[in-house]
PDB file of N, CA and C in Angstrom:
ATOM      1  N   UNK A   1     136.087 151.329  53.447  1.00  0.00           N
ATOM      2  CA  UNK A   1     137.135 150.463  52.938  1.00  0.00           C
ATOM      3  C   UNK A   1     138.432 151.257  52.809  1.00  0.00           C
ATOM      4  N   UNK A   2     139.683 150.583  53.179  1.00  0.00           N
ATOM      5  CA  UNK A   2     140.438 150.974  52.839  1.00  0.00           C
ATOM      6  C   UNK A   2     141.148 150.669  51.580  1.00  0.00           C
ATOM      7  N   UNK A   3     142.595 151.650  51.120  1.00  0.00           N
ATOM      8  CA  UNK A   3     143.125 151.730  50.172  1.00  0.00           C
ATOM      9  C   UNK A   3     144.575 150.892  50.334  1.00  0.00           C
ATOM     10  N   UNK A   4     145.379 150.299  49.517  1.00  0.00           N
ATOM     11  CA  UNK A   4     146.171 150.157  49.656  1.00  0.00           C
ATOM     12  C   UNK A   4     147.346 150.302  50.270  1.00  0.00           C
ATOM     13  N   UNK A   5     148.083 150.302  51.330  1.00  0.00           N
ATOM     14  CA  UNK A   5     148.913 151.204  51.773  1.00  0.00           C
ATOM     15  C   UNK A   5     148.235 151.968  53.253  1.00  0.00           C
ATOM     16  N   UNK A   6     146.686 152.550  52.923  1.00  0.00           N
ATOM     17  CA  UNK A   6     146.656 153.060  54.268  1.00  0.00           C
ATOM     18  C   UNK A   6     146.666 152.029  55.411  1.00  0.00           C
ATOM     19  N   UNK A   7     147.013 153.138  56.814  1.00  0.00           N
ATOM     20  CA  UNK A   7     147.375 152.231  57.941  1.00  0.00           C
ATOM     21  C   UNK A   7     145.983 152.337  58.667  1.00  0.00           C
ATOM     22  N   UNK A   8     145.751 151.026  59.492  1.00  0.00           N
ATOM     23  CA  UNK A   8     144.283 150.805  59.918  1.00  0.00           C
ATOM     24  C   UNK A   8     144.536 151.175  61.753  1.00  0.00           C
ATOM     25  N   UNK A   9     143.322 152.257  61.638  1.00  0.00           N
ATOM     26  CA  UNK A   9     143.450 152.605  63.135  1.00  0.00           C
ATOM     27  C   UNK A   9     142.741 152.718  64.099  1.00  0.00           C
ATOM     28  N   UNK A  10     141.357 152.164  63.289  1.00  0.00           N
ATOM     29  CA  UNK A  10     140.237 152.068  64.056  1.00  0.00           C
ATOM     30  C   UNK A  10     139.574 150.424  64.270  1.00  0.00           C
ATOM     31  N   UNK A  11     138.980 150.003  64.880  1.00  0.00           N
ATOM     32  CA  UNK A  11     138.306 149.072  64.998  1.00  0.00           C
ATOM     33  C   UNK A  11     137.838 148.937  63.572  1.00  0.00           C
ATOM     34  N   UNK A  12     136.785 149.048  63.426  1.00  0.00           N
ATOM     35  CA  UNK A  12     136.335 149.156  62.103  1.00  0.00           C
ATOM     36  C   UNK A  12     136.999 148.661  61.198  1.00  0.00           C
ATOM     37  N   UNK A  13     138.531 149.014  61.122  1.00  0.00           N
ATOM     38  CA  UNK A  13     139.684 148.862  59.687  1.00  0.00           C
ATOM     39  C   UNK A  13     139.846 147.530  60.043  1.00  0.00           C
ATOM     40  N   UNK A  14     140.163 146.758  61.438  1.00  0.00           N
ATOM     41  CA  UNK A  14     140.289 145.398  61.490  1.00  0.00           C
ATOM     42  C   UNK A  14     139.672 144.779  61.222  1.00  0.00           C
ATOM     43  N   UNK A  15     137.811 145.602  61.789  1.00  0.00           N
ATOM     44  CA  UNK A  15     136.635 144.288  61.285  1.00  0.00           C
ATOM     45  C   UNK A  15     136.713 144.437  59.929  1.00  0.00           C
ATOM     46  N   UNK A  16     136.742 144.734  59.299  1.00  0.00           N
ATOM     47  CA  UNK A  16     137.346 144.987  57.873  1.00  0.00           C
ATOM     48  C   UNK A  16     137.700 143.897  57.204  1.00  0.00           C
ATOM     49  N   UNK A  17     138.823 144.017  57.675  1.00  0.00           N
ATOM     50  CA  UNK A  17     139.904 142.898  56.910  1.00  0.00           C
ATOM     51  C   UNK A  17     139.656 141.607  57.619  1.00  0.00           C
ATOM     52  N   UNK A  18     139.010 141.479  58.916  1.00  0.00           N
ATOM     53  CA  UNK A  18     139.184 140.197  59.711  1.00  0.00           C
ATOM     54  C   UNK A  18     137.438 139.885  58.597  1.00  0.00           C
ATOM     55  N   UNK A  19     136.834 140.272  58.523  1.00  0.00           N
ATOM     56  CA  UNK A  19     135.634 140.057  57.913  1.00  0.00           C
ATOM     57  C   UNK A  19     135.829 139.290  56.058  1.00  0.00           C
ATOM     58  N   UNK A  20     136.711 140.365  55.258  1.00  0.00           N
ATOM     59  CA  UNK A  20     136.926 140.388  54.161  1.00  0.00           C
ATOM     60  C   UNK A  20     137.776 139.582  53.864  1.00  0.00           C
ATOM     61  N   UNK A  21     139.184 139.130  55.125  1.00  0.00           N
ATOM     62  CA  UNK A  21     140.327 138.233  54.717  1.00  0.00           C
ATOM     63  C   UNK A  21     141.545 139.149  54.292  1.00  0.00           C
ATOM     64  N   UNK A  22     141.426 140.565  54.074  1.00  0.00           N
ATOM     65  CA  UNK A  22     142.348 141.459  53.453  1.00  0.00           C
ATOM     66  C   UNK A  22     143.551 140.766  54.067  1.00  0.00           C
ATOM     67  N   UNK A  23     144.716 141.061  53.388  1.00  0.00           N
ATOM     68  CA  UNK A  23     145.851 140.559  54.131  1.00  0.00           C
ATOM     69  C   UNK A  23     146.343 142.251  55.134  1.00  0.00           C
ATOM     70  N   UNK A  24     147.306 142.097  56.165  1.00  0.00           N
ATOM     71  CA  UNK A  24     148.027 143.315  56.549  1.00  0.00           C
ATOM     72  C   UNK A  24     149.413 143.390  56.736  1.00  0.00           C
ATOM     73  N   UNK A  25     149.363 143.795  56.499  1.00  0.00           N
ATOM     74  CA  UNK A  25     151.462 143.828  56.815  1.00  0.00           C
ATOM     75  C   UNK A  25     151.715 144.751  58.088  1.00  0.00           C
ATOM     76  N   UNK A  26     152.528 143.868  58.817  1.00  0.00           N
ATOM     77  CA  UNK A  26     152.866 145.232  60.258  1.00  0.00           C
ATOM     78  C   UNK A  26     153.993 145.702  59.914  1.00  0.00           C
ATOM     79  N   UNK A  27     154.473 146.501  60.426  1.00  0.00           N
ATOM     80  CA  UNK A  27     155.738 146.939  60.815  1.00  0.00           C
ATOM     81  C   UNK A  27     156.196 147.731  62.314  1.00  0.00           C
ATOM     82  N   UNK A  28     157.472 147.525  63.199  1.00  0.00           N
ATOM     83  CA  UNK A  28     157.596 147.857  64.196  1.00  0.00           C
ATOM     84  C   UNK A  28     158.522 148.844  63.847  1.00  0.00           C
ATOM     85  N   UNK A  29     158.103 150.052  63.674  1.00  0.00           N
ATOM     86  CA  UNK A  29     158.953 151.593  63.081  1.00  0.00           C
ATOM     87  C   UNK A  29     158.534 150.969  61.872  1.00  0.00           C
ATOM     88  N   UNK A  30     160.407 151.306  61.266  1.00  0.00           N
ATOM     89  CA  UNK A  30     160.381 151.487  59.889  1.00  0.00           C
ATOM     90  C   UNK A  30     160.601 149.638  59.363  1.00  0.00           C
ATOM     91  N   UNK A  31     160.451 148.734  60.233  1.00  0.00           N
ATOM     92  CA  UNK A  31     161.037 147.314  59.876  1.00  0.00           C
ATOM     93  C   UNK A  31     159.898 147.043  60.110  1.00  0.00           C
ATOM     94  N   UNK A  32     159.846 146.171  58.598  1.00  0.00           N
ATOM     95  CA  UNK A  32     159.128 145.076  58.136  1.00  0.00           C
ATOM     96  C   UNK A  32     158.932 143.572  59.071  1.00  0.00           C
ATOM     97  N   UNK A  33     157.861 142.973  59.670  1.00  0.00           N
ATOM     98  CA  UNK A  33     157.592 142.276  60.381  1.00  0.00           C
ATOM     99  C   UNK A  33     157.105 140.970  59.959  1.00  0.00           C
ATOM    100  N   UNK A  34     155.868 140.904  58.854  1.00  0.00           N
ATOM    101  CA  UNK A  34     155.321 140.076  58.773  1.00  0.00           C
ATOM    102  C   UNK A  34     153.921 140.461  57.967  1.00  0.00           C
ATOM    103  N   UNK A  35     153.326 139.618  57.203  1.00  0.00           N
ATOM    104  CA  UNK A  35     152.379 139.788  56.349  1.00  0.00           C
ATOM    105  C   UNK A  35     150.914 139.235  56.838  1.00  0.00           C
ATOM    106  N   UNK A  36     149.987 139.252  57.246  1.00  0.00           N
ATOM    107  CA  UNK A  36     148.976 138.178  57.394  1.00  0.00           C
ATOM    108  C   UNK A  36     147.606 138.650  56.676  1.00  0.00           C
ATOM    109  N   UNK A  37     146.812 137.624  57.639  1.00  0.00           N
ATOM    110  CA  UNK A  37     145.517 137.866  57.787  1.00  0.00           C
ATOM    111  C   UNK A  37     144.969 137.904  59.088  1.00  0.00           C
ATOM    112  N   UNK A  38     144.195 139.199  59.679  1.00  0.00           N
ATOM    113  CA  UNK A  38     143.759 139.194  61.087  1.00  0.00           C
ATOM    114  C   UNK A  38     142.646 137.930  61.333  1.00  0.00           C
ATOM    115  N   UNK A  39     143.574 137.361  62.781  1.00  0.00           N
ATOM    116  CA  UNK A  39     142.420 136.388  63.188  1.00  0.00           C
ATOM    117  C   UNK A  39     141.700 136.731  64.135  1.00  0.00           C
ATOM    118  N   UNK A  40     141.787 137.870  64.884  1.00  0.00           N
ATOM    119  CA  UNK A  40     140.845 138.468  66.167  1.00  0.00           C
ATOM    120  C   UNK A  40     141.942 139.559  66.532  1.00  0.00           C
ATOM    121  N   UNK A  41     140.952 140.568  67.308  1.00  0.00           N
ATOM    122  CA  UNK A  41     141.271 142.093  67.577  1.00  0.00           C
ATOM    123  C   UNK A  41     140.842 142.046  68.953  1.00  0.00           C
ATOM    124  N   UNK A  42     141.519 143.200  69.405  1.00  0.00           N
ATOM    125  CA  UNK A  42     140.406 143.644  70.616  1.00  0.00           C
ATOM    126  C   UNK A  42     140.938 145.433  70.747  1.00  0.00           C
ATOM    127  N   UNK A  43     140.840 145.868  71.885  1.00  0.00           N
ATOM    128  CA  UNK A  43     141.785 147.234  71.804  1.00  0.00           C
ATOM    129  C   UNK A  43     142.911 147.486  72.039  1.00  0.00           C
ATOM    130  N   UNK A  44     143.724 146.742  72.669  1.00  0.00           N
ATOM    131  CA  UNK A  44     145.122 146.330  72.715  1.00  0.00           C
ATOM    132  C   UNK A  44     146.046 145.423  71.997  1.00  0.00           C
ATOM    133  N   UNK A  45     145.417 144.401  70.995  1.00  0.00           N
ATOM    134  CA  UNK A  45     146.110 143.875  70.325  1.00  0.00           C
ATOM    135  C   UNK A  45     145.384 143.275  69.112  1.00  0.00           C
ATOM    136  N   UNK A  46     146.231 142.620  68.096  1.00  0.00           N
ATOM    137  CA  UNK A  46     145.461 142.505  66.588  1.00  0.00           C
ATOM    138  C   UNK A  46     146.319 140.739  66.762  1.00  0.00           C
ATOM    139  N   UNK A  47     145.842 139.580  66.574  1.00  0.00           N
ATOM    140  CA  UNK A  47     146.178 138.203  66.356  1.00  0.00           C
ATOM    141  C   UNK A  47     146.029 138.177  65.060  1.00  0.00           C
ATOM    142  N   UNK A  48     147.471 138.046  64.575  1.00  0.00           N
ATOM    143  CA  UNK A  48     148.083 137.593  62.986  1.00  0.00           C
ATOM    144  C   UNK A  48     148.701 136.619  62.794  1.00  0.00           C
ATOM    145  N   UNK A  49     148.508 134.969  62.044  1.00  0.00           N
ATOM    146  CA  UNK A  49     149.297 134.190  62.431  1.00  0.00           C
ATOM    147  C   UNK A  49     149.988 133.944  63.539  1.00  0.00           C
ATOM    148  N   UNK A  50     149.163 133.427  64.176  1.00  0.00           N
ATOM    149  CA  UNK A  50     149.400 133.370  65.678  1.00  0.00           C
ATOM    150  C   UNK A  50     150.473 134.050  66.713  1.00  0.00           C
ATOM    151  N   UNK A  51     150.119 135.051  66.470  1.00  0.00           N
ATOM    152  CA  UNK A  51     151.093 136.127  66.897  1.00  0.00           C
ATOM    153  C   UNK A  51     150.236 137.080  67.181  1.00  0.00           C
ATOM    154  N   UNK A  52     150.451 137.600  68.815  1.00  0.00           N
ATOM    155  CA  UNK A  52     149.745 139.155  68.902  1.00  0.00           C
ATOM    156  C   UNK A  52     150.911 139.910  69.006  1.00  0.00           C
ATOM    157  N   UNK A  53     150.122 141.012  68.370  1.00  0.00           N
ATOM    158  CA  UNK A  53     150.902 142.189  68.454  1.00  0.00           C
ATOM    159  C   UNK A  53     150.133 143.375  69.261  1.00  0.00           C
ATOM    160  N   UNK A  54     150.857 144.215  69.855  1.00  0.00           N
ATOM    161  CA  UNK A  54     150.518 145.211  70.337  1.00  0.00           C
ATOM    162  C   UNK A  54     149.920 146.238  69.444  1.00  0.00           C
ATOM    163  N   UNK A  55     148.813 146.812  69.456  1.00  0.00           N
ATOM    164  CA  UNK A  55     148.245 148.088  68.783  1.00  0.00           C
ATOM    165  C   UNK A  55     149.152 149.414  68.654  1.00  0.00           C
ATOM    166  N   UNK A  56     149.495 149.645  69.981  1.00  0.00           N
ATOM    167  CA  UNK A  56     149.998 150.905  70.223  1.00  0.00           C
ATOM    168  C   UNK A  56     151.671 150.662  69.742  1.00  0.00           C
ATOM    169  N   UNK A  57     152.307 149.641  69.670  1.00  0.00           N
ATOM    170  CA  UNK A  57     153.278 149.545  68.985  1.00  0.00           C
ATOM    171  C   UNK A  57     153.766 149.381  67.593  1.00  0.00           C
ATOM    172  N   UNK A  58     153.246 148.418  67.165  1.00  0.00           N
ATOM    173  CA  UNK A  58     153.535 148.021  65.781  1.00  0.00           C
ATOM    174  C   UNK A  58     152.245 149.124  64.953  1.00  0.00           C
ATOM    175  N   UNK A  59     152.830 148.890  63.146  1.00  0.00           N
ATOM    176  CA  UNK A  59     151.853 149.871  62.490  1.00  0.00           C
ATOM    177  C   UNK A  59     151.504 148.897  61.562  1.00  0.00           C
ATOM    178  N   UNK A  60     150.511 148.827  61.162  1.00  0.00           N
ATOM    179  CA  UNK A  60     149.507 147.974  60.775  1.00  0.00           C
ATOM    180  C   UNK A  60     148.768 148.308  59.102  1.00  0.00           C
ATOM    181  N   UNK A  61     149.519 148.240  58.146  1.00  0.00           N
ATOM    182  CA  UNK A  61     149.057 148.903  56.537  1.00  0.00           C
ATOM    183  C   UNK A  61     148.071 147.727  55.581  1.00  0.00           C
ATOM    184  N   UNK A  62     147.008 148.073  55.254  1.00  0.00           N
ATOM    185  CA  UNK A  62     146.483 147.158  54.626  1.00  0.00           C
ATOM    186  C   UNK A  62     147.203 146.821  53.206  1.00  0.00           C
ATOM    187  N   UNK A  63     146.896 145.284  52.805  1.00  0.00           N
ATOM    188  CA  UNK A  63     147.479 145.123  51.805  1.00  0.00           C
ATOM    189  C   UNK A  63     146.616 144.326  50.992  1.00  0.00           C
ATOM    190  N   UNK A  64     145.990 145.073  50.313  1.00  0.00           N
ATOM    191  CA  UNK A  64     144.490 144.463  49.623  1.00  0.00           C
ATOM    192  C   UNK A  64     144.697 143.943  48.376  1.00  0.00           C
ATOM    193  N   UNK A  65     144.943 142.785  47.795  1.00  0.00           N
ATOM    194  CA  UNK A  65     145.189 142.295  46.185  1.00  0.00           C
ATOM    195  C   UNK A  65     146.581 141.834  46.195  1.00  0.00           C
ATOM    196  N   UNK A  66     147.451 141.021  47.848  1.00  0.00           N
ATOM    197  CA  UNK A  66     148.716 140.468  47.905  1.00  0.00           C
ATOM    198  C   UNK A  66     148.894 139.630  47.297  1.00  0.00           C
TER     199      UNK A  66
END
């Protein structure tokens, strides 16, 4: 499980939250993007409110108790 704040970088951290409902917050750099809940992963991208995002781009911080 993760902690507040840490950023999720493995598979695992998504089934995680896509399992649990955790919410995540992305960000692309240092800007704030958007808040969700993961609706499906794969290795190239994470579906958040209907929106994919790229893995290797955006950074991805759990936000557990939003």
């Amino acid at each position: 499980m993760l902690n507040q704040g840490d950023i999720l970088l493995y598979d695992s951290h998504f089934l995680y939250h896509l399992k649990h409902s955790v919410p995540v917050q992305i960000y692309d750099g240092n800007v704030h993007v958007q808040i969700g809940i993961v609706a499906r992963f794969n290795e190239h991208f994470v579906e958040i409110e209907d929106t994919l995002y790229n893995r290797q781009r955006f950074t991805f911080i759990s936000r557990p108790g939003f």
